[in-house]
PDB file of N, CA and C in Angstrom:
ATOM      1  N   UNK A   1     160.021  68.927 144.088  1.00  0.00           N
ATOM      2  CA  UNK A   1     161.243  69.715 144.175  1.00  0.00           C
ATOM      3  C   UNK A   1     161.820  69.920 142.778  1.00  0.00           C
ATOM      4  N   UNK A   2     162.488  71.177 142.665  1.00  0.00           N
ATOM      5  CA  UNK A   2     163.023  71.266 141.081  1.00  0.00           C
ATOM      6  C   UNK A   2     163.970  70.346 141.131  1.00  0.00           C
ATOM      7  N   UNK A   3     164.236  69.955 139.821  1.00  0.00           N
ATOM      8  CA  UNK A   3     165.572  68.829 139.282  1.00  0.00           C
ATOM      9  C   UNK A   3     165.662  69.773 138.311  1.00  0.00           C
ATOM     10  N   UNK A   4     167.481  69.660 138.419  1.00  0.00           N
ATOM     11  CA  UNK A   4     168.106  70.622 137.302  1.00  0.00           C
ATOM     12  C   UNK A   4     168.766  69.301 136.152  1.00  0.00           C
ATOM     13  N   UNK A   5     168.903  69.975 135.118  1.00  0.00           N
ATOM     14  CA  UNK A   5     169.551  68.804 134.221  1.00  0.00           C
ATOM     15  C   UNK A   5     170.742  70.426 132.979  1.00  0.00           C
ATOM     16  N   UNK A   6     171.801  70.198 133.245  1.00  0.00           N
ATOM     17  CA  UNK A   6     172.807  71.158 132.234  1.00  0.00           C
ATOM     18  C   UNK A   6     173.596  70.408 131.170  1.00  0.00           C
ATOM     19  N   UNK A   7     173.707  70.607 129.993  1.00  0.00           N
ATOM     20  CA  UNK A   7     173.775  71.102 129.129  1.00  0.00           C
ATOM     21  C   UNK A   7     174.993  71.605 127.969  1.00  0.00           C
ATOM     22  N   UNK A   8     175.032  71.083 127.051  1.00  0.00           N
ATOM     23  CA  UNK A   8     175.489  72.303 125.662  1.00  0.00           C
ATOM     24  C   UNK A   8     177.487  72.259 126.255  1.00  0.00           C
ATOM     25  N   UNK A   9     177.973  71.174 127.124  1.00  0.00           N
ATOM     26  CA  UNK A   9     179.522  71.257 127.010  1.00  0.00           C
ATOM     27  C   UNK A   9     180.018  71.041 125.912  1.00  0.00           C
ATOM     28  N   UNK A  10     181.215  70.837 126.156  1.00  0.00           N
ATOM     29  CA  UNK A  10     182.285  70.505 124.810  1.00  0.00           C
ATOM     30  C   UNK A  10     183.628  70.791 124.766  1.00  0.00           C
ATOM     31  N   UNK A  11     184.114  70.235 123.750  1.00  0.00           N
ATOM     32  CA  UNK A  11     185.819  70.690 123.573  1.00  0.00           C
ATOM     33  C   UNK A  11     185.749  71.473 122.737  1.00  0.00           C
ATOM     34  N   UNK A  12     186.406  72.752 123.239  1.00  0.00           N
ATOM     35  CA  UNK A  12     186.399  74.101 121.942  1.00  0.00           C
ATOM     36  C   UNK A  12     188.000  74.443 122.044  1.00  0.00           C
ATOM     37  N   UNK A  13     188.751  75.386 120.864  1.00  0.00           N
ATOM     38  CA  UNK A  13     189.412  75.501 121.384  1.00  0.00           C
ATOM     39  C   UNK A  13     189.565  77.146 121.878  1.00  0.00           C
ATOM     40  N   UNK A  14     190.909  77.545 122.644  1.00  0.00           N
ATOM     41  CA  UNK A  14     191.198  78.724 123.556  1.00  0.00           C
ATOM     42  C   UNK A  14     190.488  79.740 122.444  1.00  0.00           C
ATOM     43  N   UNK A  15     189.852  80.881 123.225  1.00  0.00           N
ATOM     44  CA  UNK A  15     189.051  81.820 122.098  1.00  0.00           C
ATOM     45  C   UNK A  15     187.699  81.716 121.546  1.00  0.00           C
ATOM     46  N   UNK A  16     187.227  80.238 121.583  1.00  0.00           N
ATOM     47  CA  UNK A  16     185.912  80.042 120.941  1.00  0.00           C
ATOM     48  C   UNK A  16     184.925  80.053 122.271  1.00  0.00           C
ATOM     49  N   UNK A  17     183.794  79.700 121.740  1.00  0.00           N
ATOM     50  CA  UNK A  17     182.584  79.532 122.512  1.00  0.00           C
ATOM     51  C   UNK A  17     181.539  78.521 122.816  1.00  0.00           C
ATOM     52  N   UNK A  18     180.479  78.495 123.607  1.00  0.00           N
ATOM     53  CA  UNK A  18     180.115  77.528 123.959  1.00  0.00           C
ATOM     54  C   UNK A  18     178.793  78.322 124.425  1.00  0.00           C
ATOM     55  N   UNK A  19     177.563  77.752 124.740  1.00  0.00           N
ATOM     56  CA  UNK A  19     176.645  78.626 125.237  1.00  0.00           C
ATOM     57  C   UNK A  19     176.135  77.395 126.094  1.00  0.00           C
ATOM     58  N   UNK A  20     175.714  77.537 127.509  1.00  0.00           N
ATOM     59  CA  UNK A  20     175.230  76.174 128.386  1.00  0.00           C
ATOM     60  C   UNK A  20     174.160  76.545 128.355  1.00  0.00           C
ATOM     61  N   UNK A  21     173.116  75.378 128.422  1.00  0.00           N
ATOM     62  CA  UNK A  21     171.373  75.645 129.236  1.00  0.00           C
ATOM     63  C   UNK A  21     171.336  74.195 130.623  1.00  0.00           C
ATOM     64  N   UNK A  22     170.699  75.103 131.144  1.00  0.00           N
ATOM     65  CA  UNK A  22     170.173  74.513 132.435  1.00  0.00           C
ATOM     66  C   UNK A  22     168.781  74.540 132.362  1.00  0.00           C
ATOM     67  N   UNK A  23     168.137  73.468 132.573  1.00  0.00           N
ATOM     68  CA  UNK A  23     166.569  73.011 132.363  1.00  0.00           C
ATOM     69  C   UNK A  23     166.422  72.722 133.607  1.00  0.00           C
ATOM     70  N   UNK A  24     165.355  73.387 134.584  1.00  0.00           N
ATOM     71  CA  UNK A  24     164.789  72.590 135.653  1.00  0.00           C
ATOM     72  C   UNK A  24     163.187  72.770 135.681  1.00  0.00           C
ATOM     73  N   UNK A  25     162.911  71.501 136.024  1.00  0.00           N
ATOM     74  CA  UNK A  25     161.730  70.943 136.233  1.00  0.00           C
ATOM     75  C   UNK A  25     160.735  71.615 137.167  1.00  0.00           C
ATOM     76  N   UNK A  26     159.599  71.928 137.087  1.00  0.00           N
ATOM     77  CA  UNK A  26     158.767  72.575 138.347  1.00  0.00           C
ATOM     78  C   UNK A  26     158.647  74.045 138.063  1.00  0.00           C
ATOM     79  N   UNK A  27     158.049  74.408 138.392  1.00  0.00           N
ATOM     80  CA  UNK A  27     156.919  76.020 138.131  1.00  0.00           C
ATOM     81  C   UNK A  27     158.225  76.529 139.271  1.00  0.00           C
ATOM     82  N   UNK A  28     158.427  76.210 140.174  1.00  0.00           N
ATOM     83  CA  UNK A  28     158.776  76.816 141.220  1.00  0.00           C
ATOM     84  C   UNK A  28     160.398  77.785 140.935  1.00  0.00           C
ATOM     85  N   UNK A  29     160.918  77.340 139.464  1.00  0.00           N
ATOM     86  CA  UNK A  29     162.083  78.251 139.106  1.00  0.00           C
ATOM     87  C   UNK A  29     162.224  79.419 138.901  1.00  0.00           C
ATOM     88  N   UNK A  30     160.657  79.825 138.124  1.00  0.00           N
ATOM     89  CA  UNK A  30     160.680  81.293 138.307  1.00  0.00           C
ATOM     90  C   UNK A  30     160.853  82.294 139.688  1.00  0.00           C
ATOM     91  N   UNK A  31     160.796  81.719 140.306  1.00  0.00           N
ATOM     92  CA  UNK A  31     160.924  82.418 141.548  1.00  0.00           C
ATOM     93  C   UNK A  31     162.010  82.492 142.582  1.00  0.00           C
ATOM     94  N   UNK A  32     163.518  81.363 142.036  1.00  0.00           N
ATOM     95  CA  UNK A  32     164.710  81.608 142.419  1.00  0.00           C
ATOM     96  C   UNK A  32     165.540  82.224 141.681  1.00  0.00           C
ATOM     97  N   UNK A  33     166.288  83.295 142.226  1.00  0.00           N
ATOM     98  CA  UNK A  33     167.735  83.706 142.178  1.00  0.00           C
ATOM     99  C   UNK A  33     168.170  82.416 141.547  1.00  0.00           C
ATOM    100  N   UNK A  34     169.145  82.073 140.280  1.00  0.00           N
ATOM    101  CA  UNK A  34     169.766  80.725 139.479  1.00  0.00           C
ATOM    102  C   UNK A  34     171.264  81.264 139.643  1.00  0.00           C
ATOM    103  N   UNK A  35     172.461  80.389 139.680  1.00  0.00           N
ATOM    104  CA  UNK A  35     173.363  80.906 138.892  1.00  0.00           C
ATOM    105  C   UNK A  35     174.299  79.902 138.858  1.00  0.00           C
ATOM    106  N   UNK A  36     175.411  79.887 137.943  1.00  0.00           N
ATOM    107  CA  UNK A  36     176.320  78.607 137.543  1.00  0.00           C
ATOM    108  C   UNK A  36     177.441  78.793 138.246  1.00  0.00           C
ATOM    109  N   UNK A  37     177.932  77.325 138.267  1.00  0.00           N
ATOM    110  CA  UNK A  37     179.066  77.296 139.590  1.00  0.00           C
ATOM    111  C   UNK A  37     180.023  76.070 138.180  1.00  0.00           C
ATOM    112  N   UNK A  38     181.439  75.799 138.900  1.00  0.00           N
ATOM    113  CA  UNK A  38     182.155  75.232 138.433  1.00  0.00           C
ATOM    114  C   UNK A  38     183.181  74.792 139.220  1.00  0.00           C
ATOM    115  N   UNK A  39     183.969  73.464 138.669  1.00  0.00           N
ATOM    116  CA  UNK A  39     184.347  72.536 139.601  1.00  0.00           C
ATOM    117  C   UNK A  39     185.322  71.672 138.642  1.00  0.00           C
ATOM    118  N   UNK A  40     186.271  71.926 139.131  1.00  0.00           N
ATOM    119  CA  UNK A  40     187.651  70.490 138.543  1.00  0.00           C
ATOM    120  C   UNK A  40     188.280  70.212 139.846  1.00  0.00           C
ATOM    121  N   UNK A  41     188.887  69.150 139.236  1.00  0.00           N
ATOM    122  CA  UNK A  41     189.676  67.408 140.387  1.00  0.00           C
ATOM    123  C   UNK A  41     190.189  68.737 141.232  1.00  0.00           C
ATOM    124  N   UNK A  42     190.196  68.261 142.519  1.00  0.00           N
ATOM    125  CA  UNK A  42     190.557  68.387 143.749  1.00  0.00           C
ATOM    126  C   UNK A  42     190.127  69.906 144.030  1.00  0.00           C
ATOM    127  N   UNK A  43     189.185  70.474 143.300  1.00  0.00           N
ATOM    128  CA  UNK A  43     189.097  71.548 143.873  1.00  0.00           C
ATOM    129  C   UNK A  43     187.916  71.819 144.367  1.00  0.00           C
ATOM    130  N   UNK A  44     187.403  73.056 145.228  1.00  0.00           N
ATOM    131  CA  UNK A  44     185.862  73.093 145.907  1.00  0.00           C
ATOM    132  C   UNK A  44     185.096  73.675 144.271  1.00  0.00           C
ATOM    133  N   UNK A  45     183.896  73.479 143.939  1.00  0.00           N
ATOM    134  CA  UNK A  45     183.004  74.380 143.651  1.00  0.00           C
ATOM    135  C   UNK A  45     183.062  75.648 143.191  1.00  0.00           C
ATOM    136  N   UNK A  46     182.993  76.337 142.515  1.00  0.00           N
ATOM    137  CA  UNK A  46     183.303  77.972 142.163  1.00  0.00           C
ATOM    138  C   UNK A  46     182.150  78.560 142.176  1.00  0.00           C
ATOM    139  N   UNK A  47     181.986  79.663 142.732  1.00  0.00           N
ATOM    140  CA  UNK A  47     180.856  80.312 141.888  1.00  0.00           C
ATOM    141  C   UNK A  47     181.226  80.969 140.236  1.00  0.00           C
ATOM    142  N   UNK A  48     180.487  80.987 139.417  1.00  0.00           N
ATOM    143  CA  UNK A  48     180.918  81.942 138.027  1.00  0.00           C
ATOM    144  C   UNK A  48     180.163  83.344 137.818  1.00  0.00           C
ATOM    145  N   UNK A  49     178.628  82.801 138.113  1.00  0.00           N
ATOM    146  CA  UNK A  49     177.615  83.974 137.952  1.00  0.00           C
ATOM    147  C   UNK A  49     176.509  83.853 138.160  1.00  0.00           C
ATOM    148  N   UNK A  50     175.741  84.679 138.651  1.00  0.00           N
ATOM    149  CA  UNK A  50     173.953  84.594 138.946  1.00  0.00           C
ATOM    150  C   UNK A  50     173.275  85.602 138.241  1.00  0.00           C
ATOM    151  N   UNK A  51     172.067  85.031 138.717  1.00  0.00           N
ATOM    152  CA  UNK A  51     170.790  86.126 137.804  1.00  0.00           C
ATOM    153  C   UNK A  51     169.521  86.206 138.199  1.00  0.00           C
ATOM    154  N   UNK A  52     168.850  87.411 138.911  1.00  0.00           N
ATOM    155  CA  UNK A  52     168.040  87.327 139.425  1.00  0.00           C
ATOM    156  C   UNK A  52     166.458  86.733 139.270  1.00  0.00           C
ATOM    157  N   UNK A  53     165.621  86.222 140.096  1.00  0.00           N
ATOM    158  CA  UNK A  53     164.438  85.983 139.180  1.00  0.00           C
ATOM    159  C   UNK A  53     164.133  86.333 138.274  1.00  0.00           C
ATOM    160  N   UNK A  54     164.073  87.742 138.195  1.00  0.00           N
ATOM    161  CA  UNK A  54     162.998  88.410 137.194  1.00  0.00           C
ATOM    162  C   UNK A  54     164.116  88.738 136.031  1.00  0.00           C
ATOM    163  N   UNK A  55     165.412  88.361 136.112  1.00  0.00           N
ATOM    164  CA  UNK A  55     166.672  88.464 134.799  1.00  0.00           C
ATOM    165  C   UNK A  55     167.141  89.802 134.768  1.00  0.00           C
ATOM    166  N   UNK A  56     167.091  90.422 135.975  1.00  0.00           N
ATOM    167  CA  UNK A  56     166.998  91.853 135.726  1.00  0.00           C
ATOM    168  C   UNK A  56     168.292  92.126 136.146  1.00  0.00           C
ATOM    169  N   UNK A  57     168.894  91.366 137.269  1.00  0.00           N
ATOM    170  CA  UNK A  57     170.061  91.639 137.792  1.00  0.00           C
ATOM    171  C   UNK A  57     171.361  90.396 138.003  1.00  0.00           C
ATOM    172  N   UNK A  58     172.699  91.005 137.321  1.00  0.00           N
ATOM    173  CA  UNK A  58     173.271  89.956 137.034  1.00  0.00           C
ATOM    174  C   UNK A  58     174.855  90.173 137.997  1.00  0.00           C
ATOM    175  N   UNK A  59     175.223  89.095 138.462  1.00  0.00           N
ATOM    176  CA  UNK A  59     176.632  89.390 138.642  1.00  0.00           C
ATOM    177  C   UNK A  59     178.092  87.836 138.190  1.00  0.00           C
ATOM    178  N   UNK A  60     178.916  88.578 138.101  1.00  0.00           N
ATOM    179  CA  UNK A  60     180.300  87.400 137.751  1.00  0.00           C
ATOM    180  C   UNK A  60     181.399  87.834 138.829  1.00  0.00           C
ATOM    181  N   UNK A  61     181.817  86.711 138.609  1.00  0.00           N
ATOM    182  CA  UNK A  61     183.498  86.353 139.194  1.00  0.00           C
ATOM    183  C   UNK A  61     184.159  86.953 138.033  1.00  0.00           C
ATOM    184  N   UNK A  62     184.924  87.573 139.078  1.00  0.00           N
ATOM    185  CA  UNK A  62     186.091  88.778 138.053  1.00  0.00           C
ATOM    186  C   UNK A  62     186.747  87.786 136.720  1.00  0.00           C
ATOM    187  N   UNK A  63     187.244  86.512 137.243  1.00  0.00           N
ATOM    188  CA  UNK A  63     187.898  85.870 135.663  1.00  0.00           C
ATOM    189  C   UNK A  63     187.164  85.759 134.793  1.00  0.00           C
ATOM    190  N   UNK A  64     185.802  86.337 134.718  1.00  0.00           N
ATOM    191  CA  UNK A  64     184.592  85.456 133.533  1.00  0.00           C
ATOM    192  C   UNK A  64     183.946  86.934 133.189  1.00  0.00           C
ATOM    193  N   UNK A  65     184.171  88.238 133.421  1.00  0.00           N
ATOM    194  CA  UNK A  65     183.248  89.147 133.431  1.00  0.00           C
ATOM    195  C   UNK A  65     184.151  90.209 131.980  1.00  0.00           C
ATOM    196  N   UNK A  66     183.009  89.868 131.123  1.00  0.00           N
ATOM    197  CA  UNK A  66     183.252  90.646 129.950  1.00  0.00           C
ATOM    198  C   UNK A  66     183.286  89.445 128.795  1.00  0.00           C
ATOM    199  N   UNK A  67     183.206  88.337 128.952  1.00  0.00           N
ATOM    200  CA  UNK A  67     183.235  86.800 128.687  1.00  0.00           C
ATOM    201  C   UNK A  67     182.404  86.258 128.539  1.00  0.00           C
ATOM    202  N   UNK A  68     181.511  86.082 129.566  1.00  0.00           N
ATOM    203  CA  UNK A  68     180.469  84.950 129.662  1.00  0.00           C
ATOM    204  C   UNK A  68     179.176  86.095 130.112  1.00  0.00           C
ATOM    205  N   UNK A  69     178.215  85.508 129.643  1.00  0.00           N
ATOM    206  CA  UNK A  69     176.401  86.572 129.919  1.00  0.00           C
ATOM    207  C   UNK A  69     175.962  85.394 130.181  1.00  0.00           C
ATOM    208  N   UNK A  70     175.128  85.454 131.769  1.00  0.00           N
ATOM    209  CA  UNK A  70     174.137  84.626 131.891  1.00  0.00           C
ATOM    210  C   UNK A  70     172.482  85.396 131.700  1.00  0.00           C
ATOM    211  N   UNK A  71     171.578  84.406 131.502  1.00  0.00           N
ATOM    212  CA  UNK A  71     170.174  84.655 130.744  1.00  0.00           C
ATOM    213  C   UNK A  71     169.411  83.583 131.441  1.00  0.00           C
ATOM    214  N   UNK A  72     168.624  84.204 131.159  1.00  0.00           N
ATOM    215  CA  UNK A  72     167.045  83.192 131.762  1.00  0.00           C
ATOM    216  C   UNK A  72     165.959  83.359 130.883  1.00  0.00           C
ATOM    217  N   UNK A  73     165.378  82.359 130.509  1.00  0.00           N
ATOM    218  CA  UNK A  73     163.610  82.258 130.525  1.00  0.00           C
ATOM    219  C   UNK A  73     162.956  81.886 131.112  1.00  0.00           C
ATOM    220  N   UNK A  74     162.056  82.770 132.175  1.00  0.00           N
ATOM    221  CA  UNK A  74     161.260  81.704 133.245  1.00  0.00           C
ATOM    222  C   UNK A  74     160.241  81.055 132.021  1.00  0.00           C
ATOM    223  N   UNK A  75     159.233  81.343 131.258  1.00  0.00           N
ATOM    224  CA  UNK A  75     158.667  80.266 130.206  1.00  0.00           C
ATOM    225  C   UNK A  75     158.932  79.159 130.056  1.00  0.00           C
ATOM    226  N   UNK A  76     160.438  79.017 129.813  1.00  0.00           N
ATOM    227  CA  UNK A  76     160.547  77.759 129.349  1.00  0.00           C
ATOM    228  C   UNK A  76     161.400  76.702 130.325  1.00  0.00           C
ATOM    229  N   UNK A  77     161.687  77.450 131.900  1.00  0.00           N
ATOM    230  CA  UNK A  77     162.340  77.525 132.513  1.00  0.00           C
ATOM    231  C   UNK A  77     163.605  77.204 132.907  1.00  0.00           C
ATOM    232  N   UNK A  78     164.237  77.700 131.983  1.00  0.00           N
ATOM    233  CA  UNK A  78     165.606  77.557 131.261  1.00  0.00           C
ATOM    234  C   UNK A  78     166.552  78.514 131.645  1.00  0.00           C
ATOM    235  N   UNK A  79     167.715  78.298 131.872  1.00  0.00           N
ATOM    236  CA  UNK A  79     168.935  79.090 132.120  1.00  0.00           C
ATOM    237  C   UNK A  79     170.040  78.852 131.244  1.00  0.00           C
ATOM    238  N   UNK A  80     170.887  80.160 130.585  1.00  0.00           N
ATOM    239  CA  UNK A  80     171.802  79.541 130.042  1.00  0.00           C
ATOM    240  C   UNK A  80     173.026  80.589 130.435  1.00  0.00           C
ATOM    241  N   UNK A  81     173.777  79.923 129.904  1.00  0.00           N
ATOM    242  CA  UNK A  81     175.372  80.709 129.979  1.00  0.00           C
ATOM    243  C   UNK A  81     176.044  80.605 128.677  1.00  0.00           C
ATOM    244  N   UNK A  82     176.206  82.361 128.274  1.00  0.00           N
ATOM    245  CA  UNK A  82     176.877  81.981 126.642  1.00  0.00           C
ATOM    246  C   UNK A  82     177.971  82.585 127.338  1.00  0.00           C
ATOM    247  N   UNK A  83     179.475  81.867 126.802  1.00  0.00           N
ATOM    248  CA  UNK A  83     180.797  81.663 127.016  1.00  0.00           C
ATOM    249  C   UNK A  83     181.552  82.024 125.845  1.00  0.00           C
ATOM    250  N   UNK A  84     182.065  83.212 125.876  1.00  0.00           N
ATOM    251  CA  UNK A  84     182.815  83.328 124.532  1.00  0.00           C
ATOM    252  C   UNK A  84     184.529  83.682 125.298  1.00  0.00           C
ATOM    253  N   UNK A  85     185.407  83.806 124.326  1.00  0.00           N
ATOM    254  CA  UNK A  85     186.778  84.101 124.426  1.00  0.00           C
ATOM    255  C   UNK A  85     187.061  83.529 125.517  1.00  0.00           C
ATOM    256  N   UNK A  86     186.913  81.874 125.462  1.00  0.00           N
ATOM    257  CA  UNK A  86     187.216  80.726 126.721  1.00  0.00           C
ATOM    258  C   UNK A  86     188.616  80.474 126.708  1.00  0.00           C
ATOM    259  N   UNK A  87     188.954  80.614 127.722  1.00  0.00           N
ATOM    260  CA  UNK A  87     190.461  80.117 128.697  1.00  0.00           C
ATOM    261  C   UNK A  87     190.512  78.797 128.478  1.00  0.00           C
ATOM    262  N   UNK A  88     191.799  78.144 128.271  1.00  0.00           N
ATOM    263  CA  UNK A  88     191.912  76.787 128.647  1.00  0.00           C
ATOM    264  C   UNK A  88     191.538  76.909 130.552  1.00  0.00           C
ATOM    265  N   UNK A  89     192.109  77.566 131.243  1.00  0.00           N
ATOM    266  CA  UNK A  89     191.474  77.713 132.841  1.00  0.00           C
ATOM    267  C   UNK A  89     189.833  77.647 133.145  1.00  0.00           C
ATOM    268  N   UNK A  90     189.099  78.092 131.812  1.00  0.00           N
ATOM    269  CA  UNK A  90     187.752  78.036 131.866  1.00  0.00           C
ATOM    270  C   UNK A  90     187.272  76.166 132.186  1.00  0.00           C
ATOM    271  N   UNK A  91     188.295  75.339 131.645  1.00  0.00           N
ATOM    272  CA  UNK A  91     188.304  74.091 131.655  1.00  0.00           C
ATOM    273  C   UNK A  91     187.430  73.639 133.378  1.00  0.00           C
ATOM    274  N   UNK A  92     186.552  73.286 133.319  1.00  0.00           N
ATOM    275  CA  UNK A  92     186.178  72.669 134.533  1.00  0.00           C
ATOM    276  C   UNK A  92     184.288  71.598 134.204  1.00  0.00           C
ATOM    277  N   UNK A  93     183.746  71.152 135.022  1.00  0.00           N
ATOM    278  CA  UNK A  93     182.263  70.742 134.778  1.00  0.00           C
ATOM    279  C   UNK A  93     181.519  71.851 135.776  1.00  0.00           C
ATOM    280  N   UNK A  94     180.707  72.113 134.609  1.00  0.00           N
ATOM    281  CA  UNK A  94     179.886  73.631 135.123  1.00  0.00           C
ATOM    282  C   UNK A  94     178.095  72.635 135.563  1.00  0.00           C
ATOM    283  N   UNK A  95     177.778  73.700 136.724  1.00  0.00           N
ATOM    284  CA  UNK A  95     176.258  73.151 137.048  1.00  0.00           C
ATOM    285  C   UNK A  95     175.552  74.735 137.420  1.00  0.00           C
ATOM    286  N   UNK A  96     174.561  74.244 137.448  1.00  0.00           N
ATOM    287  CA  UNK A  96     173.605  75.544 137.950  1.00  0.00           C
ATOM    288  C   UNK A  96     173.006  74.557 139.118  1.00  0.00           C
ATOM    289  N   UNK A  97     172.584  76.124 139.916  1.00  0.00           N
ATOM    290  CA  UNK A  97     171.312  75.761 140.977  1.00  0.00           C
ATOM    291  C   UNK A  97     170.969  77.220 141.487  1.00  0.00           C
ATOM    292  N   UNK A  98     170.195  76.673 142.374  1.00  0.00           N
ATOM    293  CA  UNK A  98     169.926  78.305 143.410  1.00  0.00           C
ATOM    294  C   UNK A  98     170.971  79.367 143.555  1.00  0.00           C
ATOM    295  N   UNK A  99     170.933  80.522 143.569  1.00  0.00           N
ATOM    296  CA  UNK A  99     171.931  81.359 144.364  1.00  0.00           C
ATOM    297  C   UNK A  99     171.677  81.731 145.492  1.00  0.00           C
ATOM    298  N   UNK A 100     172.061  81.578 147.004  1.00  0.00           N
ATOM    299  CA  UNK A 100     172.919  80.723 147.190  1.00  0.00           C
ATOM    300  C   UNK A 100     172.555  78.900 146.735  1.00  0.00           C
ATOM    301  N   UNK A 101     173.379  78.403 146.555  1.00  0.00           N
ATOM    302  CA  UNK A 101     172.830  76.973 146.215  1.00  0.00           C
ATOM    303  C   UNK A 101     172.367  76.016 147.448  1.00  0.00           C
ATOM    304  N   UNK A 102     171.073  75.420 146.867  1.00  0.00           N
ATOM    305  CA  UNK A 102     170.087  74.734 147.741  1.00  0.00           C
ATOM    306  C   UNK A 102     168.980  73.669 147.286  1.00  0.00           C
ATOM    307  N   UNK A 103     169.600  73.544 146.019  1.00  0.00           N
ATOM    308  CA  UNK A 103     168.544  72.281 145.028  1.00  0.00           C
ATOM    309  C   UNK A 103     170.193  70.866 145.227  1.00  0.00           C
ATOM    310  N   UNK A 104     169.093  69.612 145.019  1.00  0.00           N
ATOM    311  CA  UNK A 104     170.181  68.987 144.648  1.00  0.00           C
ATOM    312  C   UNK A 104     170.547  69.119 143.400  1.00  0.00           C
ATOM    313  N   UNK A 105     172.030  68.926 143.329  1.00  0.00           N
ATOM    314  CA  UNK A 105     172.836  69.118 142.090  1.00  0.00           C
ATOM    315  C   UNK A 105     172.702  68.030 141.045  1.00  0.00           C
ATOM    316  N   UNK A 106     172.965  68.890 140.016  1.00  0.00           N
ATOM    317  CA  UNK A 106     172.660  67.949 138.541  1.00  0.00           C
ATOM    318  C   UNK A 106     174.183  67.024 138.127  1.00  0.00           C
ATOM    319  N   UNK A 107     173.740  66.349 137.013  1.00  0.00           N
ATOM    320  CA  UNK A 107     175.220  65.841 136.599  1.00  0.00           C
ATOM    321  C   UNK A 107     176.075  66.870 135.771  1.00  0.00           C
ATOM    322  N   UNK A 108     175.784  67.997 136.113  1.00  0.00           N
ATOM    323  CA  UNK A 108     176.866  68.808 135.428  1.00  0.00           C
ATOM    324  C   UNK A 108     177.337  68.515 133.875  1.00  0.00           C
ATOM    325  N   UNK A 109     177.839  69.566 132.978  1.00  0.00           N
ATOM    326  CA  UNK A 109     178.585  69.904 131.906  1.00  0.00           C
ATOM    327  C   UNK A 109     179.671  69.716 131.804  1.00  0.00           C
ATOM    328  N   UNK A 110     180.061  69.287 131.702  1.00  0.00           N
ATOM    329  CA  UNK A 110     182.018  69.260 130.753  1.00  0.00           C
ATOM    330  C   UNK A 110     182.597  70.464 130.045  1.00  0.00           C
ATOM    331  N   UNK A 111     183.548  71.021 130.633  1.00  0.00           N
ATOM    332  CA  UNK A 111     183.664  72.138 129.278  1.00  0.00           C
ATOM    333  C   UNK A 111     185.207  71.813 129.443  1.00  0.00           C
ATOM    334  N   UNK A 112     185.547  71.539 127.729  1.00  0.00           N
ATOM    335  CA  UNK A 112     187.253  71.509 128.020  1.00  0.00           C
ATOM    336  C   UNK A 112     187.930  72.643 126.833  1.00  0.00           C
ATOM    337  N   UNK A 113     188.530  73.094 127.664  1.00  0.00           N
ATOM    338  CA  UNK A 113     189.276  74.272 126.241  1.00  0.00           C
ATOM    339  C   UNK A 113     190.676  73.940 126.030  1.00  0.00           C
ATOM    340  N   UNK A 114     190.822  73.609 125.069  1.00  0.00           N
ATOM    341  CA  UNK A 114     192.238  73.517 124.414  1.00  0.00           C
ATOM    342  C   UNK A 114     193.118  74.921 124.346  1.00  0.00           C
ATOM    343  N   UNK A 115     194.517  74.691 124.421  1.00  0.00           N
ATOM    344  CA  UNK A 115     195.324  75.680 124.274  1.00  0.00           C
ATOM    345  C   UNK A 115     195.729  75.420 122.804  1.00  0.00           C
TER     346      UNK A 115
END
């Protein structure tokens, strides 16, 4: 089964950037729909954005769109998310998995943005 492992958090502050990778294990990634989700205390899960197998087709959640580009390499089978002009609201621990999600989940990223 793939195991995901993410990536590349940090404390930046409001305005700067951050770019995440998601590494999962197994041949079998090229062939899912990926996309990153996000999550702070007491709240459910978010979706942020996906990307189709073949990287061809992408979509976001309206707060992140014009902001953040997600990317893939099936090669190296890698996913990332570059994050620019970050919100302190961007503040949450970001993970990837399937779109819809269906791998077990990784230990997630940290991303904290200062005001």
């Amino acid at each position: 089964q793939v195991q995901l492992a993410e990536s590349g958090g940090g404390l930046v502050q409001a305005g700067g950037s951050l770019r995440l990778s998601c590494a999962a294990s197994g041949r079998t990634f090229r062939a899912y729909a990926m996309g990153w989700f996000r999550q702070t205390p007491g709240k459910e899960r978010e979706f942020v954005a996906s990307i189709s197998w073949q990287g061809t087709v992408t979509t976001y959640t309206d707060s992140v769109k014009g902001r953040f580009t997600i990317s893939r390499n099936n090669a190296k089978n890698t996913m990332y998310l570059q994050m620019n002009s970050l919100k302190p609201e961007d503040t949450a621990v970001y993970y990837c998995n399937k779109n819809p999600p269906g791998l077990p989940w990784g230990q997630g990223t940290q991303v904290t943005v200062s005001s």
